[in-house]
Protein backbone atom coordinates (compact mmCIF):
# COMPACT_ATOMS: atom_id res chain seq x y z
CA UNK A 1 3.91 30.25 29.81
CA UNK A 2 4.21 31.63 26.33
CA UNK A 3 4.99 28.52 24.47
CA UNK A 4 1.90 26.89 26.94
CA UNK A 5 -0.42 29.64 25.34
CA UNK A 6 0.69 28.98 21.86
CA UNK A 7 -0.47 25.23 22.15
CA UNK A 8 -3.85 26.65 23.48
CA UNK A 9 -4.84 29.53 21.00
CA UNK A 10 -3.75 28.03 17.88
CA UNK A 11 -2.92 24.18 19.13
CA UNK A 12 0.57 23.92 17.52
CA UNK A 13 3.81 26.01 17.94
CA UNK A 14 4.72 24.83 21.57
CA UNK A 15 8.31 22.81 20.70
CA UNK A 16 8.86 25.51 17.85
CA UNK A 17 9.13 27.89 21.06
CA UNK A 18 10.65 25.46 24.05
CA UNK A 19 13.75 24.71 21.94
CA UNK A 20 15.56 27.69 21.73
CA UNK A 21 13.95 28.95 25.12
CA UNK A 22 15.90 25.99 26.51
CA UNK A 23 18.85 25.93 24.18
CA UNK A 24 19.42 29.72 24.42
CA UNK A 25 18.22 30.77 27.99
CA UNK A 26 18.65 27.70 29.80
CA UNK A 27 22.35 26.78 27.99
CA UNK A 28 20.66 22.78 27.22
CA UNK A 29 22.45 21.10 24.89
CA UNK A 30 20.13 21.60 21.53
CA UNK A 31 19.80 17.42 20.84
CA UNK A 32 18.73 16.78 24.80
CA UNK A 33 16.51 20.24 24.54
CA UNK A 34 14.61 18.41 21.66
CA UNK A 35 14.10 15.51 24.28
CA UNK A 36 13.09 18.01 27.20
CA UNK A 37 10.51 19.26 24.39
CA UNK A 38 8.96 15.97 23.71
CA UNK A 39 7.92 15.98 27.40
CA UNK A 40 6.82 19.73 28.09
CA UNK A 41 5.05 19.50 24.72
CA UNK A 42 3.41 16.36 25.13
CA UNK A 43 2.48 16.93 29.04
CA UNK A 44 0.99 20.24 27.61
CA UNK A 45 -0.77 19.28 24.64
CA UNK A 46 -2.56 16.40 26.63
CA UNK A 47 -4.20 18.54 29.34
CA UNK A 48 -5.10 21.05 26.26
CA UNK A 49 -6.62 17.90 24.17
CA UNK A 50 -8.72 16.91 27.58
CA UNK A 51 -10.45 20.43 27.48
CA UNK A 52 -10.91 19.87 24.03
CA UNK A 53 -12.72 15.88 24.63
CA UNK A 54 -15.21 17.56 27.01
CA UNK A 55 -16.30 20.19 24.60
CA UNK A 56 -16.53 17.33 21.65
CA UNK A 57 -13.67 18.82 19.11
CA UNK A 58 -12.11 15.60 18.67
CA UNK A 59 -12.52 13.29 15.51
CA UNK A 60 -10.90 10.07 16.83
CA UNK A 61 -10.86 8.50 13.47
CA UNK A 62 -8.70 11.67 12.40
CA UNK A 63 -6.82 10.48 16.01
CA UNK A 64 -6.28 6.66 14.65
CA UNK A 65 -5.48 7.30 10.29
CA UNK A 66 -3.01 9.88 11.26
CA UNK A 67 -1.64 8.90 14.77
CA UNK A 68 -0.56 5.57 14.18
CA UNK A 69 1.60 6.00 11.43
CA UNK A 70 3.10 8.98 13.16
CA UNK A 71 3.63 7.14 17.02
CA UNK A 72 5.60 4.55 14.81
CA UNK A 73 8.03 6.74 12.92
CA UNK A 74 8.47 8.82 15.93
CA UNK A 75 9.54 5.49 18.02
CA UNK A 76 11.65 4.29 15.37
CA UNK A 77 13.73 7.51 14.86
CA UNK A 78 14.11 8.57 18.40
CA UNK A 79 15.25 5.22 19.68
CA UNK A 80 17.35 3.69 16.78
CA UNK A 81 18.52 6.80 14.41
CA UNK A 82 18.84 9.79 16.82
CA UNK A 83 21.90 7.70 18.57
CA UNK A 84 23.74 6.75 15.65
CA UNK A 85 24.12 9.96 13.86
CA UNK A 86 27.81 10.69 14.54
CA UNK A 87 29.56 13.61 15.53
CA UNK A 88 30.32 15.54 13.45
CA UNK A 89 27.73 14.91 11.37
CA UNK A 90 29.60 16.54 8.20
CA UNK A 91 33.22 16.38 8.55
CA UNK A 92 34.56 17.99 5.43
CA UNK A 93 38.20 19.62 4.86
CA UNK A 94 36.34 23.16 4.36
CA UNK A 95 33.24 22.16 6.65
CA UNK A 96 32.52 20.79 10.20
CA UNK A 97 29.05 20.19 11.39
CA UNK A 98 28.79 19.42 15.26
CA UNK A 99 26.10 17.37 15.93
CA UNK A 100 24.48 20.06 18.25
CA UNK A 101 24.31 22.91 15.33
CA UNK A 102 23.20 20.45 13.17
CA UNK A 103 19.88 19.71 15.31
CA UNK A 104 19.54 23.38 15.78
CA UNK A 105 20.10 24.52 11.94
CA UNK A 106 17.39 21.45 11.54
CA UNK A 107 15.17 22.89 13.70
CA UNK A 108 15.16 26.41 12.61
CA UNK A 109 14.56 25.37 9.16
CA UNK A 110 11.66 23.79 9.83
CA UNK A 111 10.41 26.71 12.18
CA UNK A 112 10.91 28.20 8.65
CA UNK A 113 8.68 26.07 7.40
CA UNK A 114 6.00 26.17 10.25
CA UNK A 115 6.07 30.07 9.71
CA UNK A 116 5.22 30.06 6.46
CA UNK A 117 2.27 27.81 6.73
CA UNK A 118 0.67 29.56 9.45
CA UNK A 119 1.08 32.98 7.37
CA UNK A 120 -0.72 31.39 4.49
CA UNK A 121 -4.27 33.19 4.36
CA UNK A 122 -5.27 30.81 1.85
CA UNK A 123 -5.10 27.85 4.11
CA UNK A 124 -7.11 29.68 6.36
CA UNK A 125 -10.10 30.52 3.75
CA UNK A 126 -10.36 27.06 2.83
CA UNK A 127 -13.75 25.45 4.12
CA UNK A 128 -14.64 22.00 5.01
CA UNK A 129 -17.40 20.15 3.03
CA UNK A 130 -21.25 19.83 3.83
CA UNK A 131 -19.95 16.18 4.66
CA UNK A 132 -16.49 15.77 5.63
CA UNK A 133 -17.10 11.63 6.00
CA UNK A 134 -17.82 11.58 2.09
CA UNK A 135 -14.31 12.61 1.66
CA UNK A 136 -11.74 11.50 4.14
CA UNK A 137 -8.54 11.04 2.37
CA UNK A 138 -7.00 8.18 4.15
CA UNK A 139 -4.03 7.08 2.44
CA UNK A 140 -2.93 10.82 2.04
CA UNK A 141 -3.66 11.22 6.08
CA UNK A 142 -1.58 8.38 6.98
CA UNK A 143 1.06 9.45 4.77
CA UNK A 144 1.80 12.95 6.32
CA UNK A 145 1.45 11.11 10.06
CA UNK A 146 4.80 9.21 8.46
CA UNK A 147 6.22 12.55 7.77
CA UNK A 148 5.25 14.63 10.60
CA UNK A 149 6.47 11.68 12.59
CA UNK A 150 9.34 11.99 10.77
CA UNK A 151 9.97 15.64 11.80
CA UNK A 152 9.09 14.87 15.31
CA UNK A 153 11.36 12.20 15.87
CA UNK A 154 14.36 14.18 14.31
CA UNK A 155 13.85 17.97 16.20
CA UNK A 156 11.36 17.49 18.68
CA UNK A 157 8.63 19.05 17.52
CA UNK A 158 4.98 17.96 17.59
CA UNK A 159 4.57 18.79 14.39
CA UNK A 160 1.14 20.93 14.75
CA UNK A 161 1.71 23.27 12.17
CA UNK A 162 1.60 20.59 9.74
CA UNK A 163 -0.76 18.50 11.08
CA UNK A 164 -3.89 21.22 11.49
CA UNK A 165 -3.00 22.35 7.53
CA UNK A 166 -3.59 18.55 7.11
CA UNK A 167 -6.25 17.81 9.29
CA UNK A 168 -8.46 20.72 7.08
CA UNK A 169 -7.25 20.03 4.09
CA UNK A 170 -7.41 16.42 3.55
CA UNK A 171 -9.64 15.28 6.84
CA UNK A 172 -12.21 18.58 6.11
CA UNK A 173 -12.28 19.48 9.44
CA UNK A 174 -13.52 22.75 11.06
CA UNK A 175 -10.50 24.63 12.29
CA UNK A 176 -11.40 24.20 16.17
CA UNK A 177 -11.86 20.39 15.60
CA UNK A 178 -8.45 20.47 13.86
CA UNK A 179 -7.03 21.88 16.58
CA UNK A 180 -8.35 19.31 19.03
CA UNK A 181 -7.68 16.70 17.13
CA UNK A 182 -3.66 17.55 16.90
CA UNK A 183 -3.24 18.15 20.72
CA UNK A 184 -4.06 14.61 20.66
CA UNK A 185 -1.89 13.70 18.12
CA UNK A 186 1.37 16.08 19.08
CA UNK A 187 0.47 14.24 22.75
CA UNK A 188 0.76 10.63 21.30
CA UNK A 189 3.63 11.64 19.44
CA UNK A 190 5.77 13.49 21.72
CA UNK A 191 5.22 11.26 24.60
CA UNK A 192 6.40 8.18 22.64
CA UNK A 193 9.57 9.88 21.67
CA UNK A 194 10.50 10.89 24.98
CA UNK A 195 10.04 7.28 26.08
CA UNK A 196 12.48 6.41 23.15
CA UNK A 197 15.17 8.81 24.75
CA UNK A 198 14.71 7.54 27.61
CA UNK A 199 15.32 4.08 26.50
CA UNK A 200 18.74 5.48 25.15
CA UNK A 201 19.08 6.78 28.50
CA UNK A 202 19.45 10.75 28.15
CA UNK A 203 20.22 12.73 31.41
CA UNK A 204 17.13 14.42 32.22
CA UNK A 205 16.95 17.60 34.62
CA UNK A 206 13.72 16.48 36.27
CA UNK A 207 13.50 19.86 39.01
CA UNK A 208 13.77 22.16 35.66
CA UNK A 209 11.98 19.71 33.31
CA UNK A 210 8.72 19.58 35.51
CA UNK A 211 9.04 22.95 36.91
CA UNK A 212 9.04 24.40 32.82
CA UNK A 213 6.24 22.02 32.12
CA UNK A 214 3.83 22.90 35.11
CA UNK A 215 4.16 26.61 34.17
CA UNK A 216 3.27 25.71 30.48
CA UNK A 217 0.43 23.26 31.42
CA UNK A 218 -0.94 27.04 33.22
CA UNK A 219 -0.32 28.63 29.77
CA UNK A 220 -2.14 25.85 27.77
CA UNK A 221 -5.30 26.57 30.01
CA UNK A 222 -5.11 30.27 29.83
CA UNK A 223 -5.01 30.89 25.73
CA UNK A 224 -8.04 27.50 26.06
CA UNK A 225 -9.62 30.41 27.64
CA UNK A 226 -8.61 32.93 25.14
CA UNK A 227 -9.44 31.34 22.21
CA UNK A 228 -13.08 32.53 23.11
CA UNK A 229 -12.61 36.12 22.69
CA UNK A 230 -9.80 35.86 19.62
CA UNK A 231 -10.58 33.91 16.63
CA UNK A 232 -7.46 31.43 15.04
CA UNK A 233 -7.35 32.94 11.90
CA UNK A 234 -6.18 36.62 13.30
CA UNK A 235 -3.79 35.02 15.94
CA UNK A 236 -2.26 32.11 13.58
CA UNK A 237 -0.37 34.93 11.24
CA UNK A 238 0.74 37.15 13.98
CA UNK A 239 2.27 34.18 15.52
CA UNK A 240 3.71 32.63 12.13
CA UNK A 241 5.61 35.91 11.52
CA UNK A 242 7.12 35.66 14.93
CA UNK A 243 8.31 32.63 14.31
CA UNK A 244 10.18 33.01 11.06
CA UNK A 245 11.93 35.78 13.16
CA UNK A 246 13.27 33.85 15.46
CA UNK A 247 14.50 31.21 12.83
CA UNK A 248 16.09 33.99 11.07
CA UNK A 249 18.11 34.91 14.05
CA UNK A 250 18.75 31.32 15.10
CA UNK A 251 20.60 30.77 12.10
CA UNK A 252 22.11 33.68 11.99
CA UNK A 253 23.65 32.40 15.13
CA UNK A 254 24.68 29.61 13.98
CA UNK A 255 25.80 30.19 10.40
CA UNK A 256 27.54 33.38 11.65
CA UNK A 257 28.94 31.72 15.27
């Protein structure tokens, strides 16, 4: 429910919470939770992006520049990389990396990252142009779809926090468009990777895996709802500090453990 109602108040944030929930209260191994993600995440985040069609805060071309380059990177990481990292992935005389810890010291760093973009208050003054079309920055869009695919294919995250900062910053989008326009995006994305697990045939929990995403898909529709009475740039900060909290204490876990 709660990582549901992140995707719908500030469209981004849902894998950066389904992770650990599933790695540290449902004892998944961390590389198949990132799998488990790409579904819940990109189940979620397509309902939330249909809301988001009817109400016309979509900018499909935003949808193509960006999406493309991201679906492809995703596709090639999760089917032919992901299996061939061994285990151990560092196997040192003074230092052993399992494979598992190194997904989840991964992901925490980039929850790191997410936390201190959505904390940035000057991302959230910046406005958009009188005319946004006038200066679309394609190359530069395309180019952070590679790299948000990129981080998608490698932890299982959709990659919203980077896409929205993109989406206004380079695409000039209003901040509700921006957040349309990456539920489609994180949808696209995640739902390709998980296809590219399944191609490398992961064991999949389907009772828990469809019971976790039905309860988010409520979540997504409730903060939809929400994000009439509480504006994005309040709840994006609030949220952003949470995070960073709980990749503090993730790899504290791990670096201590």
């Amino acid at each position: 429910m709660l990582m549901g109602l992140s995707l719908g108040l500030i469209g981004g944030g849902g894998s950066i919470l389904s992770v650990p929930i599933l790695v540290f209260l449902f004892d998944i191994d961390p590389l198949t939770a990132t799998a488990y993600s790409l579904f819940i995440v990109g189940s979620v985040s397509m309902t939330g992006a249909v809301n988001h069609m009817f109400k016309g805060n979509i900018h499909w071309k935003a949808v193509f520049f960006f999406g493309i380059p991201s679906i492809i990177s995703v596709l090639l990481l999760r089917t032919f990389l992901i299996p061939r990292i061994p285990n151990p992935v560092i196997n040192w005389s003074f230092l052993v990396v399992p494979k598992p810890t190194f997904f989840l010291v991964l992901f925490a760093i980039v929850m790191l990252s997410a936390s201190i973009a959505m904390t940035n208050k000057k991302l959230g003054a910046r406005r958009p142009p009188h005319n946004p079309e006038q200066d679309f920055k394609y190359p530069f869009i395309s180019l952070q779809g590679l790299l948000v695919g990129c981080i998608t294919g490698l932890v299982g995250a959709g990659g919203g926090f980077l896409i929205i900062p993109g989406l206004v910053l380079l695409a000039h989008l209003p901040m509700k468009k921006a957040i349309g326009t990456s539920l489609v995006i994180i949808a696209l994305n995640a739902t390709i990777g998980f296809m590219g697990d399944l191609h490398n045939e992961v064991t999949i929990d389907w009772r828990l895996l469809l019971s976790f995403t039905a309860i988010a898909i409520v979540g997504i529709q409730w903060g939809s709802n929400l994000t009439k009475r509480y504006t994005n740039e309040k709840l994006k900060p609030l949220f952003g500090w949470f995070v960073m909290v709980m990749a503090i204490l993730i790899l504290l876990e791990e670096i201590l453990g």
